[in-house]
Protein backbone atom coordinates (compact mmCIF):
# COMPACT_ATOMS: atom_id res chain seq x y z
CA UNK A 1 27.42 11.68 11.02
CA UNK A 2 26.35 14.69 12.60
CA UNK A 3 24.11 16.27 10.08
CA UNK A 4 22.41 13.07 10.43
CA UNK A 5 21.81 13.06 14.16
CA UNK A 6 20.63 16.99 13.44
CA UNK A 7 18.39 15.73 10.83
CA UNK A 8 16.77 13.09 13.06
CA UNK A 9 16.08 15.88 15.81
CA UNK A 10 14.54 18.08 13.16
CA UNK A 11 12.11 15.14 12.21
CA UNK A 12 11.34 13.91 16.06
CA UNK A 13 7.65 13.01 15.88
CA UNK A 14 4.91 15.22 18.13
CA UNK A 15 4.65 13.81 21.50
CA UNK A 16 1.42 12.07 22.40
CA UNK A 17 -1.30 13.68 23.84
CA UNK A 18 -0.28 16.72 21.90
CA UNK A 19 -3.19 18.80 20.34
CA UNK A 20 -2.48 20.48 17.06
CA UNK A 21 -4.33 23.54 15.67
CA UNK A 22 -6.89 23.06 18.75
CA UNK A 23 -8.54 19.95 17.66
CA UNK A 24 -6.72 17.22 16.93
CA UNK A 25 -4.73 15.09 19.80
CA UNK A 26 -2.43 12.41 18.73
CA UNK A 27 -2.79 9.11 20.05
CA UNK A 28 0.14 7.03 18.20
CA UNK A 29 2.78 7.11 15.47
CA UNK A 30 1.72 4.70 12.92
CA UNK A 31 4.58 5.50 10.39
CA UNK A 32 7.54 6.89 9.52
CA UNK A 33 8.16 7.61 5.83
CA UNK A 34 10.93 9.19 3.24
CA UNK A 35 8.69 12.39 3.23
CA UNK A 36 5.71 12.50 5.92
CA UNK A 37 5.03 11.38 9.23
CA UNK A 38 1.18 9.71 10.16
CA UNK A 39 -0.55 9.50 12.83
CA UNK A 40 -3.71 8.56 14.70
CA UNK A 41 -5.59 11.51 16.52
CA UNK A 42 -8.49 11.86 17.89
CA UNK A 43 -10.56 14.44 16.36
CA UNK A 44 -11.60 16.55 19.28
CA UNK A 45 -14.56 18.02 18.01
CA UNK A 46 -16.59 14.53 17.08
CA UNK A 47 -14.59 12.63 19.18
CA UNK A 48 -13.52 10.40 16.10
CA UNK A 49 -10.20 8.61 15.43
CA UNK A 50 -8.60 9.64 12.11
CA UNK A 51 -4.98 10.24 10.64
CA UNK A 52 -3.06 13.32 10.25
CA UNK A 53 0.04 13.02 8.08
CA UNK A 54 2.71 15.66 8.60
CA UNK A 55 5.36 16.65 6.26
CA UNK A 56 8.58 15.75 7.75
CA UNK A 57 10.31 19.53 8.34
CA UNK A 58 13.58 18.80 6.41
CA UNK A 59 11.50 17.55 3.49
CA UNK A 60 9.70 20.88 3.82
CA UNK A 61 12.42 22.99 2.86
CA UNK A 62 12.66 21.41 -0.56
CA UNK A 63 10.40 21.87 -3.28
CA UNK A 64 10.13 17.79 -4.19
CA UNK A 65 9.29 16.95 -1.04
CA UNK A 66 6.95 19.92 -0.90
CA UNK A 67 5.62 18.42 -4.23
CA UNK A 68 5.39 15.14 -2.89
CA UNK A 69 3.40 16.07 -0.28
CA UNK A 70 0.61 17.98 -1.98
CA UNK A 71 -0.05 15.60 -4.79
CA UNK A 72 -0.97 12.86 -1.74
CA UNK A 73 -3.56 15.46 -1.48
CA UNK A 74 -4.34 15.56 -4.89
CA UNK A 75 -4.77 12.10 -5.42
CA UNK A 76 -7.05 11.52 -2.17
CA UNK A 77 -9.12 14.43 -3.30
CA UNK A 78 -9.52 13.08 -6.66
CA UNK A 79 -10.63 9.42 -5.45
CA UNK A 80 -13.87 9.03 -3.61
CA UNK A 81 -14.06 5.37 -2.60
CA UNK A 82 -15.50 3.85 0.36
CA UNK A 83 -11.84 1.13 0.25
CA UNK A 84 -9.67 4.53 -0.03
CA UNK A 85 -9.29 6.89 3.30
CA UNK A 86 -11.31 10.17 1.98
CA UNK A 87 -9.46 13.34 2.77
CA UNK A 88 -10.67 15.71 5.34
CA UNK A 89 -8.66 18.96 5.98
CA UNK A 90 -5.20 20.25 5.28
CA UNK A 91 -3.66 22.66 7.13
CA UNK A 92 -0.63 24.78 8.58
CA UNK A 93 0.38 24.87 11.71
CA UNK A 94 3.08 25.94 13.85
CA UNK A 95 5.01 26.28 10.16
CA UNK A 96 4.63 22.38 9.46
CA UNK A 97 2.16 21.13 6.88
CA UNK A 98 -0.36 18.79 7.69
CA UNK A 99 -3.39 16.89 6.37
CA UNK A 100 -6.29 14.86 7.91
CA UNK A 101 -7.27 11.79 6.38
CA UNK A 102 -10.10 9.12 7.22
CA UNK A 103 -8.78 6.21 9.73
CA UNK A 104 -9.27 2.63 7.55
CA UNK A 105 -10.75 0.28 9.61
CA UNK A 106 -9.01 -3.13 9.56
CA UNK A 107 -5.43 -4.85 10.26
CA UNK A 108 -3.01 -5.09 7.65
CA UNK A 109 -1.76 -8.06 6.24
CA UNK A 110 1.24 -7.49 7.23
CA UNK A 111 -0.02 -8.27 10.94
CA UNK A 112 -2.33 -11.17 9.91
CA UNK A 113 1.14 -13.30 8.80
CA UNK A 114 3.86 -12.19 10.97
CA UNK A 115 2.16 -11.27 14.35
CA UNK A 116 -1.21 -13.61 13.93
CA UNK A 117 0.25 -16.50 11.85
CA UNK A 118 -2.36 -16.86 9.19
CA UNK A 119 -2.29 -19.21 6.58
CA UNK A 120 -3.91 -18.95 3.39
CA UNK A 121 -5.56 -21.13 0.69
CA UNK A 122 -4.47 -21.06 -2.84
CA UNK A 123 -8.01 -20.06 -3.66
CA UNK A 124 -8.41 -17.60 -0.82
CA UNK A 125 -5.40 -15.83 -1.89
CA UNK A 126 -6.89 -15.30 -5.58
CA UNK A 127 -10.07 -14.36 -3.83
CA UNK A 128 -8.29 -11.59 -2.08
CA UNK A 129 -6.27 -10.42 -4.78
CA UNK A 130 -9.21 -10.08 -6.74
CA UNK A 131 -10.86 -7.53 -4.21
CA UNK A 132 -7.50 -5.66 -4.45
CA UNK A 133 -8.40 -5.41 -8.18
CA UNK A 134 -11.87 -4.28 -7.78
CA UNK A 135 -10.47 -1.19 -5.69
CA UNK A 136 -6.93 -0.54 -8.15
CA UNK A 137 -9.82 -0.23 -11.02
CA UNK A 138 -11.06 2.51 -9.30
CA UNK A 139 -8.03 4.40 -9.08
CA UNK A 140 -6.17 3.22 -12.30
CA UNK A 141 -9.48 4.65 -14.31
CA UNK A 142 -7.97 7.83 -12.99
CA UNK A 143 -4.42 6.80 -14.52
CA UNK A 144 -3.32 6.62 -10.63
CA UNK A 145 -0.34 4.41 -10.26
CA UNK A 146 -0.16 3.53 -6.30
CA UNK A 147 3.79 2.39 -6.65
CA UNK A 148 3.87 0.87 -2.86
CA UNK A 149 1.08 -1.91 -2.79
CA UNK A 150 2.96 -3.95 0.18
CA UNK A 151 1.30 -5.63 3.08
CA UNK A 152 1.72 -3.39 5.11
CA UNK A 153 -0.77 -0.99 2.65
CA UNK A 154 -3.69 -3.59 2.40
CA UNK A 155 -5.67 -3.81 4.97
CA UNK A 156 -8.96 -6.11 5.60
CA UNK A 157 -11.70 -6.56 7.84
CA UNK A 158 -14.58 -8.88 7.98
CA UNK A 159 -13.63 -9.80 4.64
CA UNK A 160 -13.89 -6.48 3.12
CA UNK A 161 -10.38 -4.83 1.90
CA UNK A 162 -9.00 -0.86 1.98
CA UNK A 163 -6.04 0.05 0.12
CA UNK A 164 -3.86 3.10 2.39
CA UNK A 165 -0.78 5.43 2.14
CA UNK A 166 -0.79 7.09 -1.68
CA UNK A 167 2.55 8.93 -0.72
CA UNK A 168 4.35 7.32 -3.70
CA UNK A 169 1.20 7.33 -5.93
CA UNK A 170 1.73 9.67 -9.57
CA UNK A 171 -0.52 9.99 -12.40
CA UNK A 172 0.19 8.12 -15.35
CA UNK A 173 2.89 9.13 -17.63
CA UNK A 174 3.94 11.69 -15.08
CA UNK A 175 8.10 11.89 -14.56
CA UNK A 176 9.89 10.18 -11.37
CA UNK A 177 12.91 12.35 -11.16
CA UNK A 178 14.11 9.36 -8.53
CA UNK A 179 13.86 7.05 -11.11
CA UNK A 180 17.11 6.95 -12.01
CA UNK A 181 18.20 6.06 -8.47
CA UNK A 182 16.21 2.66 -8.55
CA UNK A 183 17.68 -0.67 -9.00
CA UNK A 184 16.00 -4.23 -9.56
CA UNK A 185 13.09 -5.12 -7.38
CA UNK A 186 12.43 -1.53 -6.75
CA UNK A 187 12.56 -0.56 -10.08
CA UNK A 188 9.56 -2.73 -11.39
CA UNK A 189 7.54 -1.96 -8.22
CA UNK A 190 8.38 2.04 -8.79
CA UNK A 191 7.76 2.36 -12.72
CA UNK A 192 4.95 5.51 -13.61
CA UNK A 193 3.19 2.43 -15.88
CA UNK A 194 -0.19 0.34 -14.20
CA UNK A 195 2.04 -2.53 -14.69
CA UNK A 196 4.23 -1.76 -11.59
CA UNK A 197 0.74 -2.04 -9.22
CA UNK A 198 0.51 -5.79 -11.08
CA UNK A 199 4.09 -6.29 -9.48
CA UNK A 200 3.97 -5.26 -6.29
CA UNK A 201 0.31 -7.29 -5.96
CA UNK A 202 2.40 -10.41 -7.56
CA UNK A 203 4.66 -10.03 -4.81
CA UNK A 204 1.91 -9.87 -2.03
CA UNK A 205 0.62 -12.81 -3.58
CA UNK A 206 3.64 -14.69 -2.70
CA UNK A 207 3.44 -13.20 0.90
CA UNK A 208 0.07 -14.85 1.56
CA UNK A 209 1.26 -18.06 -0.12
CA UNK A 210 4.45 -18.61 1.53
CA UNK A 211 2.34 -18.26 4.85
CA UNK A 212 3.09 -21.45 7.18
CA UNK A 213 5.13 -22.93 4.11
CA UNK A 214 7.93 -24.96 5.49
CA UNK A 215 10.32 -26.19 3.16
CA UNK A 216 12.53 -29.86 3.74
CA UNK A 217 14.36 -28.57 0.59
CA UNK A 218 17.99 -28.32 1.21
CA UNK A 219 18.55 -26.32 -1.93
CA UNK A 220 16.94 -23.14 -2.42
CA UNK A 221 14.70 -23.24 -5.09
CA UNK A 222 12.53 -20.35 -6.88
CA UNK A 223 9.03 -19.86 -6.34
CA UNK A 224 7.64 -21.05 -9.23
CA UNK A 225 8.95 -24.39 -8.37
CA UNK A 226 8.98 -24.16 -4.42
CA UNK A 227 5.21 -23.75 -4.34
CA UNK A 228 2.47 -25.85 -5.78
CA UNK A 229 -0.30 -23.91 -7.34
CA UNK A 230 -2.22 -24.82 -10.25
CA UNK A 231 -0.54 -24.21 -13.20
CA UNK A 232 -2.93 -21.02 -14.08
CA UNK A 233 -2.05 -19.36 -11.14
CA UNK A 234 1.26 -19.94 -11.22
CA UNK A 235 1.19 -18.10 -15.32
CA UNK A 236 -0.52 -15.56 -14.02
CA UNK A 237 1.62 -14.74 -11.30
CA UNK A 238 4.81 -15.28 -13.76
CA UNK A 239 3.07 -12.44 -15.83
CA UNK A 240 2.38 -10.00 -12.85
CA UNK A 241 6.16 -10.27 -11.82
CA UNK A 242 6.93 -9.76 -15.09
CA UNK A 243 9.10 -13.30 -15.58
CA UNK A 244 6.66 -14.50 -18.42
CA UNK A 245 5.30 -12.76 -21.29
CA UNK A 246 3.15 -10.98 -22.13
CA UNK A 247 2.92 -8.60 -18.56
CA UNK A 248 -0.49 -7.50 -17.80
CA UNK A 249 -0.66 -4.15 -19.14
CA UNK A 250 -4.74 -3.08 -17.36
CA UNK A 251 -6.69 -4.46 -14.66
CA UNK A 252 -9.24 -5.52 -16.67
CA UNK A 253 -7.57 -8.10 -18.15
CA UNK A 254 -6.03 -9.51 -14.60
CA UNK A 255 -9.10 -9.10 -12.86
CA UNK A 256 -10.74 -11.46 -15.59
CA UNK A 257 -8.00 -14.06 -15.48
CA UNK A 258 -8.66 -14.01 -11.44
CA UNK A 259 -12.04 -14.32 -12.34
CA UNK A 260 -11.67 -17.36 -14.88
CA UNK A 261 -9.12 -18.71 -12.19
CA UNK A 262 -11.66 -19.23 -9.33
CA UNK A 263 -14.45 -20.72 -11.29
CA UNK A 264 -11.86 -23.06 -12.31
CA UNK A 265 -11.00 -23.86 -8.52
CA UNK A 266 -13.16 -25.17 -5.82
CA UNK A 267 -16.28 -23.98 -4.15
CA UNK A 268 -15.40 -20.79 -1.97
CA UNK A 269 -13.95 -21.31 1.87
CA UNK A 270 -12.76 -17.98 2.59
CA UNK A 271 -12.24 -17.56 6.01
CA UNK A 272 -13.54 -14.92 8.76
CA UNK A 273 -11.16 -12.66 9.97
């Protein structure tokens, strides 16, 4: 349609090599989302990398997406966390909004299956999930609900895990008015509760597990029975996605099931990445 094609031309990302507000150049688009555009710049004046996000212009016009945009500030502003990118400066320029945020070191694991082909342990999974934990503590104590934790939001390196892109993130017990436009999947993963983080993280979990799995199965069966994982870890995971009762309801309580779940497994072999 053509409001469509005028829509896409309003939202046409800044060219490379562009400068904005005299210091920062952009190097790459890195993402595309409902509200904002990223990028990586280079930071002209330290000659650093980092990432500017800009609000998309015909989500500027509107007060939710204007909303949307400024509580991604909030929330970065509110979190100080070596795992979480620290924000930097926010600014106008040429009438678009903009903010600078620290660049994450790291690959997402989004990459390390689909373009490196890694495959993961049972254990190594659990050990990874519970480093995700450690950092969702730190922002759940501020009843922050992150709403998008995919694999293509989790990055690692050398072992050590970030957590990226709070654009969906809302304080707990604050309203959704989209919520009404969600169906199945997408409405457990997009629920204002701390149990929609356990969801989404059940649901990487199955990424990394389903890594190299081949199946000889004719018949397509669910997970739960496709996989073999100690039984455990597969209850746990059961109560994450919210097919078993009771859910997990605080990270405390996951973290020490993960906890209890690799002392009961054998001695550590977590890979170097």
């Amino acid at each position: 349609m053509k409001w469509r094609r005028v829509l896409a031309l309003f939202d046409r990302p800044l060219r490379k090599n562009t400068i904005v507000a005299e210091r920062y150049k952009i190097e790459s688009v890195i993402g595309m989302g409902s509200y904002g555009v990223t990028y990586v710049v280079n930071d002209l004046q330290i000659n650093r990398y980092k990432v500017l996000k800009q609000l998309r212009q015909s989500k500027q016009r509107y007060e939710s997406g204007r909303k949307s945009f400024e509580q991604e500030k909030m929330i970065l502003q509110t979190l100080n966390h070596h795992a979480i990118p620290s924000l930097y400066d926010h600014f106008i320029w040429e009438k678009k909004s903009f903010f600078v945020m620290e660049y994450m070191p790291g690959k997402n694991f989004e990459d390390y299956i689909f373009i490196d082909g890694y495959v993961y342990t049972e254990r190594e999974v659990f050990e990874i999930l519970y480093k995700i934990l450690e950092i969702v503590s730190v922002f759940h104590s501020e009843g922050i609900i992150h709403r998008d934790l995919r694999i293509p939001n989790i990055l690692m390196k050398e072992n050590q895990i970030s957590i990226i892109d709070f654009g969906l993130a809302k304080w707990k017990g604050e309203d959704d008015e989209r919520a009404t436009t969600y169906e199945g999947e997408q409405a457990l993963m997009r629920e204002v509760h701390f149990r929609s983080d356990f969801y989404a993280l059940g649901h990487f979990s199955l990424f990394l597990l389903y890594a190299g799995y081949e199946s000889n199965e004719k018949k397509e069966k669910p997970w739960y029975e496709e996989l073999t994982l100690e039984n455990y870890n597969r209850e746990m995971l059961m109560r994450m996605l919210q097919i078993k009762t009771p859910y997990y309801e605080n990270v405390q309580d996951l973290k020490q099931d993960v906890a209890s779940a690799l002392e009961r497994m054998e001695t550590p072999c977590f890979k170097s990445f």
